[in-house]
N, C-alpha and C. Protein backbone atom coordinates (compact mmCIF):
# COMPACT_ATOMS: atom_id res chain seq x y z
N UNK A 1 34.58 -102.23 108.40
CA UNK A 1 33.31 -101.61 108.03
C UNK A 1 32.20 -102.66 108.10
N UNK A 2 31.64 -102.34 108.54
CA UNK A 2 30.16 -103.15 108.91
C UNK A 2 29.14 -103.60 107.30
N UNK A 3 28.63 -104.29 107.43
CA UNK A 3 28.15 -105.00 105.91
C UNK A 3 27.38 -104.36 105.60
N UNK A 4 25.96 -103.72 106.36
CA UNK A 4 25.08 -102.63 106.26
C UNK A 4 26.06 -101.06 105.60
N UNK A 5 26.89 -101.19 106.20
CA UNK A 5 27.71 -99.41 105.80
C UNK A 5 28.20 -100.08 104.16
N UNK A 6 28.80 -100.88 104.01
CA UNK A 6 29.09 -101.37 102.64
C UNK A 6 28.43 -101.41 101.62
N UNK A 7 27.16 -102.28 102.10
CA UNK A 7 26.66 -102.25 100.79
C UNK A 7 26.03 -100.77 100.60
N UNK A 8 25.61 -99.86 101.67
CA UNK A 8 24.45 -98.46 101.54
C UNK A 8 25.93 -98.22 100.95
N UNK A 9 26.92 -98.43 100.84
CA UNK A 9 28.17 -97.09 99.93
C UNK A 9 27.80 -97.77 98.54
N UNK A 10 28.14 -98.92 98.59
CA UNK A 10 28.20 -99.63 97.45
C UNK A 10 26.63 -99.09 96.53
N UNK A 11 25.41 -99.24 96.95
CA UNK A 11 24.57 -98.61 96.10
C UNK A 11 24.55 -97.42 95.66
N UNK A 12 25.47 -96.30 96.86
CA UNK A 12 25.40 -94.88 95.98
C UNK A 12 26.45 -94.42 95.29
N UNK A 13 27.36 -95.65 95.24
CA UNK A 13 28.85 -95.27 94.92
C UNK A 13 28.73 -95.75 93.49
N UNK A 14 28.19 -97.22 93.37
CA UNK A 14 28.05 -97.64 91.94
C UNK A 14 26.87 -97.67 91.05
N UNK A 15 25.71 -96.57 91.81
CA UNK A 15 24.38 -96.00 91.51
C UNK A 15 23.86 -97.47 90.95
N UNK A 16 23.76 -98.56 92.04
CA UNK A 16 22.64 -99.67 91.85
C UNK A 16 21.63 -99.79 92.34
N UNK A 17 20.82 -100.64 91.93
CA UNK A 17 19.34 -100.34 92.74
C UNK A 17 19.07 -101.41 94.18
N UNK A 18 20.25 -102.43 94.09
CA UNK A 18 20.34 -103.28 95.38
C UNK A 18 21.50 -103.83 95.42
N UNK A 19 22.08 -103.88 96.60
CA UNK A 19 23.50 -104.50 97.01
C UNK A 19 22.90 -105.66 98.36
N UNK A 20 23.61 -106.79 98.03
CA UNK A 20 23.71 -107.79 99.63
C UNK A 20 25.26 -108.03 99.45
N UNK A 21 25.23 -107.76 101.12
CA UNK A 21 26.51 -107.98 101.66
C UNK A 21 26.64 -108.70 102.90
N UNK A 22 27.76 -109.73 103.12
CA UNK A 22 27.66 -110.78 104.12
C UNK A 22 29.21 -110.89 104.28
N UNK A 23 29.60 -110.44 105.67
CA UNK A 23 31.13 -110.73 106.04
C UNK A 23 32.00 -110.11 105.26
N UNK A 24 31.69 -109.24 105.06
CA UNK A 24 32.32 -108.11 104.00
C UNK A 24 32.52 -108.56 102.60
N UNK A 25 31.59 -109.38 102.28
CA UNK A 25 32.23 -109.90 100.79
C UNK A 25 30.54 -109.43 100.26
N UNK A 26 30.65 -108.52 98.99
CA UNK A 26 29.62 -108.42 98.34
C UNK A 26 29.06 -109.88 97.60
N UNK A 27 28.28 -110.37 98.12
CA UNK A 27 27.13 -111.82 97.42
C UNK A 27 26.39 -110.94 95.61
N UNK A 28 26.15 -109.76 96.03
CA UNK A 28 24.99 -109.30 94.97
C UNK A 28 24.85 -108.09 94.86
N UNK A 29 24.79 -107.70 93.19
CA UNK A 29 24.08 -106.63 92.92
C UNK A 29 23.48 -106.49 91.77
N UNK A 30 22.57 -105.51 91.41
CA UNK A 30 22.16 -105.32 90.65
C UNK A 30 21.69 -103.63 90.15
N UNK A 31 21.51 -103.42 88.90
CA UNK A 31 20.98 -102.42 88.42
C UNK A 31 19.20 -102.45 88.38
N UNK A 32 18.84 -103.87 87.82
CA UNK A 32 17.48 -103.73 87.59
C UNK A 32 16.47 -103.25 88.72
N UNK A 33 15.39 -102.58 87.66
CA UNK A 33 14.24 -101.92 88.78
C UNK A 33 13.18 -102.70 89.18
N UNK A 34 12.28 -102.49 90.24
CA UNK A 34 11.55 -103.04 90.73
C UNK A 34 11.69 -103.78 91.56
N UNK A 35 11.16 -105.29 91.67
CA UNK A 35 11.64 -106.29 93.02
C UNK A 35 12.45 -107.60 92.01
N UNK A 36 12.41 -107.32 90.99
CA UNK A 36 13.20 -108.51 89.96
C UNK A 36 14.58 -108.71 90.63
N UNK A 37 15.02 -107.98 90.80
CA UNK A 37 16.47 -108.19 91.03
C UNK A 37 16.73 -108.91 92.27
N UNK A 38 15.14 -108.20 93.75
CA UNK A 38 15.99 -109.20 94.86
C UNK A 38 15.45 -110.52 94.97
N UNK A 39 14.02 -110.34 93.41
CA UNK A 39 14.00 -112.14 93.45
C UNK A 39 14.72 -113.08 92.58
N UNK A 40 15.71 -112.69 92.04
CA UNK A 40 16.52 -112.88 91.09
C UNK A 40 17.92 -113.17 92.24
N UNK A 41 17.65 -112.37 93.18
CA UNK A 41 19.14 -112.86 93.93
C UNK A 41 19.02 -113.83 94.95
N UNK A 42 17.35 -114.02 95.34
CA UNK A 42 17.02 -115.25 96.05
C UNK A 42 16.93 -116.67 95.61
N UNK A 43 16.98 -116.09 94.38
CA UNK A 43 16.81 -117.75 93.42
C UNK A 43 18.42 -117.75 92.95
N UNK A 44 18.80 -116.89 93.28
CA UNK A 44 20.66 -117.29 93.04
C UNK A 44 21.44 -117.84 94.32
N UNK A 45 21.36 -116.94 95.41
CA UNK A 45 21.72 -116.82 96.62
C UNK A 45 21.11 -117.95 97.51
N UNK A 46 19.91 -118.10 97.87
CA UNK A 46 19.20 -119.53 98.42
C UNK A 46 19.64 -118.92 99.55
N UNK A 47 20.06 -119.88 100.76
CA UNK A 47 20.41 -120.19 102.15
C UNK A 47 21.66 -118.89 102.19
N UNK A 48 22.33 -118.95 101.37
CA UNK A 48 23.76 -118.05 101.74
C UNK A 48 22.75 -116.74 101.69
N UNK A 49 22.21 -116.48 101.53
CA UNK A 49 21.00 -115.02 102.17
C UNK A 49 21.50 -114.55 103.83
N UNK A 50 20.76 -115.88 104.00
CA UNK A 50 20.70 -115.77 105.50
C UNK A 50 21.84 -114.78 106.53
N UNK A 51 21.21 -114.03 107.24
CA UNK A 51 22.33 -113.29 108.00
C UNK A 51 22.92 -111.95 107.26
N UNK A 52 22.39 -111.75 105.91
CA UNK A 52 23.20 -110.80 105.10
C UNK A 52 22.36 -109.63 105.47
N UNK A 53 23.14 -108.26 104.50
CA UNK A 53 23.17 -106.98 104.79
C UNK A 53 22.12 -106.54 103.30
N UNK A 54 21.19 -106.37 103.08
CA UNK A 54 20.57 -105.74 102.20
C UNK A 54 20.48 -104.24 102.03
N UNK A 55 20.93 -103.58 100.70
CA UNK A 55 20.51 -102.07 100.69
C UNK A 55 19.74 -102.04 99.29
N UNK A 56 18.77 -101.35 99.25
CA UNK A 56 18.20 -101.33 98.15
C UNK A 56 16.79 -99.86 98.10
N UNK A 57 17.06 -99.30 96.80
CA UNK A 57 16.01 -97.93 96.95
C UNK A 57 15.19 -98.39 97.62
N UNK A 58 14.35 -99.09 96.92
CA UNK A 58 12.89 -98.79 97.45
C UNK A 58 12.74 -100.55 98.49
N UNK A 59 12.07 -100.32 99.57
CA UNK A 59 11.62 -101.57 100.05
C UNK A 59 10.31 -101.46 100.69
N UNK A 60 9.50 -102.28 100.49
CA UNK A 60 7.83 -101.89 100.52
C UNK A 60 7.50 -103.45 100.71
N UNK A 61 6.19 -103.79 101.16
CA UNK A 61 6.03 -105.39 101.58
C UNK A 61 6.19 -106.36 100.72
N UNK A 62 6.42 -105.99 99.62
CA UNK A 62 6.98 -107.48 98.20
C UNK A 62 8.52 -107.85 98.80
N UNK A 63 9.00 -106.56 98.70
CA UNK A 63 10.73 -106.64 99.09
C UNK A 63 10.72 -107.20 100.35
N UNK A 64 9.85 -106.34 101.66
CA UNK A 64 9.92 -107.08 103.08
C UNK A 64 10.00 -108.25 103.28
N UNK A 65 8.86 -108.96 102.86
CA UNK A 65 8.39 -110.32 102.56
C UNK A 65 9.66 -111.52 102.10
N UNK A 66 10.20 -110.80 101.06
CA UNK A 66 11.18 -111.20 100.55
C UNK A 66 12.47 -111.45 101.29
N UNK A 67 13.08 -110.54 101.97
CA UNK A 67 13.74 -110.26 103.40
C UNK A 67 13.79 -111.42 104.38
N UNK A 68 12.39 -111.29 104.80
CA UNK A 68 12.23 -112.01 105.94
C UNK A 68 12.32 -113.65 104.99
N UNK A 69 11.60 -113.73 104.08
CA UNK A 69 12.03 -114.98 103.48
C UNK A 69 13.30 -115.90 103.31
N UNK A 70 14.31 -114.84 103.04
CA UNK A 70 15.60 -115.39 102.95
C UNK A 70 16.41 -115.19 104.40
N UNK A 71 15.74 -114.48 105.50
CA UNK A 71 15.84 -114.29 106.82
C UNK A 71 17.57 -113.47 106.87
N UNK A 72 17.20 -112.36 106.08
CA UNK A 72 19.04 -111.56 106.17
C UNK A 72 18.80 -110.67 107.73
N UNK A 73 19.96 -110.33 107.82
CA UNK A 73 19.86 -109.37 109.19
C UNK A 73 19.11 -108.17 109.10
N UNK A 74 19.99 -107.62 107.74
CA UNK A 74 19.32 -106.06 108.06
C UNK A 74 18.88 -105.59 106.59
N UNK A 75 18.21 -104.15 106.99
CA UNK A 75 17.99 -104.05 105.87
C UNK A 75 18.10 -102.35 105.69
N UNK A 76 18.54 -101.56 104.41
CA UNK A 76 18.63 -100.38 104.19
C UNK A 76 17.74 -99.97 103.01
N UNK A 77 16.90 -98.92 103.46
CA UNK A 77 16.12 -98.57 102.25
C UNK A 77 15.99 -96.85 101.94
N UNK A 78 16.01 -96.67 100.78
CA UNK A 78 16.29 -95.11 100.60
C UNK A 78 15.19 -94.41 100.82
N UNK A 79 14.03 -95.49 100.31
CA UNK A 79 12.27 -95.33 100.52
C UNK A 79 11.84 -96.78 101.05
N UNK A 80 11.26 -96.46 102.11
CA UNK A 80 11.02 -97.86 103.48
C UNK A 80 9.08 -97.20 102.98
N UNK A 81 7.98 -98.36 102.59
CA UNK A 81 6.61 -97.96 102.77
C UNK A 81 6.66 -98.95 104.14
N UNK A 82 5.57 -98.08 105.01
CA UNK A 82 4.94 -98.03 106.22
C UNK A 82 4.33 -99.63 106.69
N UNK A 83 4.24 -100.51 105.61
CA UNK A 83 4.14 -102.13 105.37
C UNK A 83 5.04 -102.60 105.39
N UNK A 84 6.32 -102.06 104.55
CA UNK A 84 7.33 -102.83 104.98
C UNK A 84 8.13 -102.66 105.68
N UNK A 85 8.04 -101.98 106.30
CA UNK A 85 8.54 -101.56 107.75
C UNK A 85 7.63 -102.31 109.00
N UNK A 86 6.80 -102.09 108.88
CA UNK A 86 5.79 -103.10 109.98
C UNK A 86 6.36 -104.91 109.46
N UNK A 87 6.79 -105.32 108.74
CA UNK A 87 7.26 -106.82 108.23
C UNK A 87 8.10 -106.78 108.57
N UNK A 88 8.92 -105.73 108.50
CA UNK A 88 10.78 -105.88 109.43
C UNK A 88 10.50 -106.01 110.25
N UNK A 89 9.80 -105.16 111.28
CA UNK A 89 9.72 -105.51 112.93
C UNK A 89 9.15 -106.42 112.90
N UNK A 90 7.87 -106.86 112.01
CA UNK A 90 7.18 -108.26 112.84
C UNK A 90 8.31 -109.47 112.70
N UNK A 91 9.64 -109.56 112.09
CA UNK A 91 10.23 -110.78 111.03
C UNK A 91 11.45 -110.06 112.11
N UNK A 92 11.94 -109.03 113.15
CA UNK A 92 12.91 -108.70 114.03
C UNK A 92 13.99 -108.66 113.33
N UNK A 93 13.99 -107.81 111.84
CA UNK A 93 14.61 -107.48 111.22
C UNK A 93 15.13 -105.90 111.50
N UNK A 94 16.37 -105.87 111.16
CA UNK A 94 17.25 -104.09 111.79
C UNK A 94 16.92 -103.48 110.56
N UNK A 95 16.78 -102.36 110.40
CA UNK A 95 16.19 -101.31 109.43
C UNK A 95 16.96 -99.98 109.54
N UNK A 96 16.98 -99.61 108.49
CA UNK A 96 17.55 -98.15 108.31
C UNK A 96 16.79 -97.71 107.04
N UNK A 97 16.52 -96.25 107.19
CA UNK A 97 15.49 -95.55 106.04
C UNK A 97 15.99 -93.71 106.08
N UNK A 98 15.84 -93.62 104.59
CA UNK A 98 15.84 -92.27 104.33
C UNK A 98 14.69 -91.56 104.10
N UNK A 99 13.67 -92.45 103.36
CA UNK A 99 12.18 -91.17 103.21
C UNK A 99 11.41 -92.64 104.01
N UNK A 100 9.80 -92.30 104.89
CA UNK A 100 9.18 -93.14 104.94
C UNK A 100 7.73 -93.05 104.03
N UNK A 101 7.43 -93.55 103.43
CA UNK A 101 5.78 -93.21 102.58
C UNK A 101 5.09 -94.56 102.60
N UNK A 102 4.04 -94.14 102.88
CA UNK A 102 2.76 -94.82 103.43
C UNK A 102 2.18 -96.16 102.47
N UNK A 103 3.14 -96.00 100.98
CA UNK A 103 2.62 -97.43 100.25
C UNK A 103 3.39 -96.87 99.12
N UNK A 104 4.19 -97.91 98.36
CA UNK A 104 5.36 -98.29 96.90
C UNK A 104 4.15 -98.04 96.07
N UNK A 105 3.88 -97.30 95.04
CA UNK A 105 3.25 -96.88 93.80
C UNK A 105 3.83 -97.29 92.80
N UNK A 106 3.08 -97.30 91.84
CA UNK A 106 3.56 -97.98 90.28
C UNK A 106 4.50 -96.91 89.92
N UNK A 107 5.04 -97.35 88.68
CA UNK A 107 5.86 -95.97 88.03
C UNK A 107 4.86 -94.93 87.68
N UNK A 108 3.63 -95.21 87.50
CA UNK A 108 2.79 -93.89 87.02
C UNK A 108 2.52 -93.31 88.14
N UNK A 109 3.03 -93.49 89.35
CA UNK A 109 2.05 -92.74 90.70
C UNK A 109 0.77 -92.84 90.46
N UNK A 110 -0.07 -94.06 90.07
CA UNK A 110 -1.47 -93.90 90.06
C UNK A 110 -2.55 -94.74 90.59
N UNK A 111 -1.41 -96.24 91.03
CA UNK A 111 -1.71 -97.10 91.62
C UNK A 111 -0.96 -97.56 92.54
N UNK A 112 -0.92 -98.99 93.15
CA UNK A 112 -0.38 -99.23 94.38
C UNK A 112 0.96 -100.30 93.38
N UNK A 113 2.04 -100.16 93.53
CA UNK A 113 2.69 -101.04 93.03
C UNK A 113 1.81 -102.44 92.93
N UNK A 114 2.21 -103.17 91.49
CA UNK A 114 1.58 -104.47 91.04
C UNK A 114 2.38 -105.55 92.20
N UNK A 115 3.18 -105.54 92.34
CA UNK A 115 4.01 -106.55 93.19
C UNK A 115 3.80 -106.47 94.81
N UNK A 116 3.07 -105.29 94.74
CA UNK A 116 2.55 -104.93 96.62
C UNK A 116 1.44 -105.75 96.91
N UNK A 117 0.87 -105.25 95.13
CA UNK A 117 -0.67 -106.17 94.93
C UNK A 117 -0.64 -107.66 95.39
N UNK A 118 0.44 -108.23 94.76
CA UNK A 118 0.65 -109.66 94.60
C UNK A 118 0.45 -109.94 96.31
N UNK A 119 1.50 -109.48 96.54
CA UNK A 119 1.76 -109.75 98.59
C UNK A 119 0.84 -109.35 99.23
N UNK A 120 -0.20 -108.83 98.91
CA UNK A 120 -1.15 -108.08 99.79
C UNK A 120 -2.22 -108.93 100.82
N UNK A 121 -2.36 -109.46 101.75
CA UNK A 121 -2.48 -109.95 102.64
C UNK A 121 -1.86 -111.44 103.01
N UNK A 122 -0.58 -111.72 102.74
CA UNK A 122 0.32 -112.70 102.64
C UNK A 122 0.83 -112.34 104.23
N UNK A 123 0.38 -113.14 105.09
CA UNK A 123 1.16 -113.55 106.13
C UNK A 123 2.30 -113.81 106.85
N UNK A 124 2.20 -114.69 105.47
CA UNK A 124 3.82 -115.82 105.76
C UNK A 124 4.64 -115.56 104.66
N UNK A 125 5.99 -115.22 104.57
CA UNK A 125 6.73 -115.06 103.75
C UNK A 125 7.22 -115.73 102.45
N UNK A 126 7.27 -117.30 102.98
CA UNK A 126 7.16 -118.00 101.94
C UNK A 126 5.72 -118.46 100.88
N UNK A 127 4.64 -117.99 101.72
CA UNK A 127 3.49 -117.75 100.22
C UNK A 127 3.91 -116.61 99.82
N UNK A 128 4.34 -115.53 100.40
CA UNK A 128 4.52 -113.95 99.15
C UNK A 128 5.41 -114.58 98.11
N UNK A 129 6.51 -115.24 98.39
CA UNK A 129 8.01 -115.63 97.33
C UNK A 129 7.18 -116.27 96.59
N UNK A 130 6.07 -117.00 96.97
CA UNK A 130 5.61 -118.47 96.00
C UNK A 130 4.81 -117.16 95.14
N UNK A 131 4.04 -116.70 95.85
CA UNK A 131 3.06 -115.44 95.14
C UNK A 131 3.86 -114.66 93.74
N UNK A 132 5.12 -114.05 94.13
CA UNK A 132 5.66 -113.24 93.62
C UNK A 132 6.57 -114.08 92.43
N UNK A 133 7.12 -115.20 92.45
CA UNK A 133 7.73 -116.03 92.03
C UNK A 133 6.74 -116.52 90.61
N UNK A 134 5.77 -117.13 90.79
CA UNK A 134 4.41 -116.94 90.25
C UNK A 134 4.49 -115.94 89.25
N UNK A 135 4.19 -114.54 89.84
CA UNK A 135 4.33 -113.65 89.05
C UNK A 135 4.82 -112.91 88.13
N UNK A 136 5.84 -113.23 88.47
CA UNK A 136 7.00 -112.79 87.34
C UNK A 136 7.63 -113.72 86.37
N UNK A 137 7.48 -115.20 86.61
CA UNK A 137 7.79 -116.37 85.66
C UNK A 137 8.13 -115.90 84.30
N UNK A 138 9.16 -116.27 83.75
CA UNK A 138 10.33 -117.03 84.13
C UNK A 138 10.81 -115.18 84.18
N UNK A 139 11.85 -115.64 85.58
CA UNK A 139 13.23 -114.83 85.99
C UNK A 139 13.90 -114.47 84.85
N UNK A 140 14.72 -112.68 84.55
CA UNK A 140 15.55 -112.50 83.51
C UNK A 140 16.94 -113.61 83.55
């Protein structure tokens, strides 16, 4: 089974909010919401990132950013926004998506996610991590 098919089972099988998988050995998961968890697995994971299989609900340009930062292969998202999907292709990242919507919203649906905010004209991947890293100080 391919690392992409693993971990997308593994998130709906053990209802988590992100799985990485690399050579069939699960590296990571988590329950927590938002982007905590896949910056929580970059500051765990480091270099062994690289090349892996990401699935995770939601991925929008904080998460993209993030992605291309730790430079994994692919990526699965249940909700892909229209930004972070344009960061996979620009970063020649493989993608798979179930809904596409045009920008990650807060939990109130009333704004633009705070963490989209953070990344929001970030270029380069490693200022979003420094950006986002920043932001959330200190990690759970």
């Amino acid at each position: 089974m391919r690392d992409l098919e693993i971990a997308k089972s593994l998130l709906r099988s053990k209802n988590k909010t992100l799985v990485i998988v690399k050579r069939a050995r699960v590296l990571f998961e988590t329950s927590s919401s938002g982007i905590i968890g896949l910056l929580d697995a970059v500051e765990k994971l480091g270099e062994t990132m690289s090349d892996s299989s990401v699935a995770d609900k939601i991925v929008g340009e904080a998460a993209a950013q993030l992605c291309a930062y730790s430079r994994v292969a692919e990526v699965y998202a249940i909700t892909l926004s229209q930004c972070g999907k344009d960061l996979l292709v620009r970063h020649h990242i493989s993608y798979q998506y179930e809904n596409m919507v045009p920008h990650i919203l807060n939990a109130k649906k009333t704004d633009l996610c705070p963490f989209e905010k953070v990344v929001a004209g970030s270029w380069n991947p490693e200022e979003a991590y420094e950006k986002l890293r920043r932001s959330v100080q200190p990690l759970p």
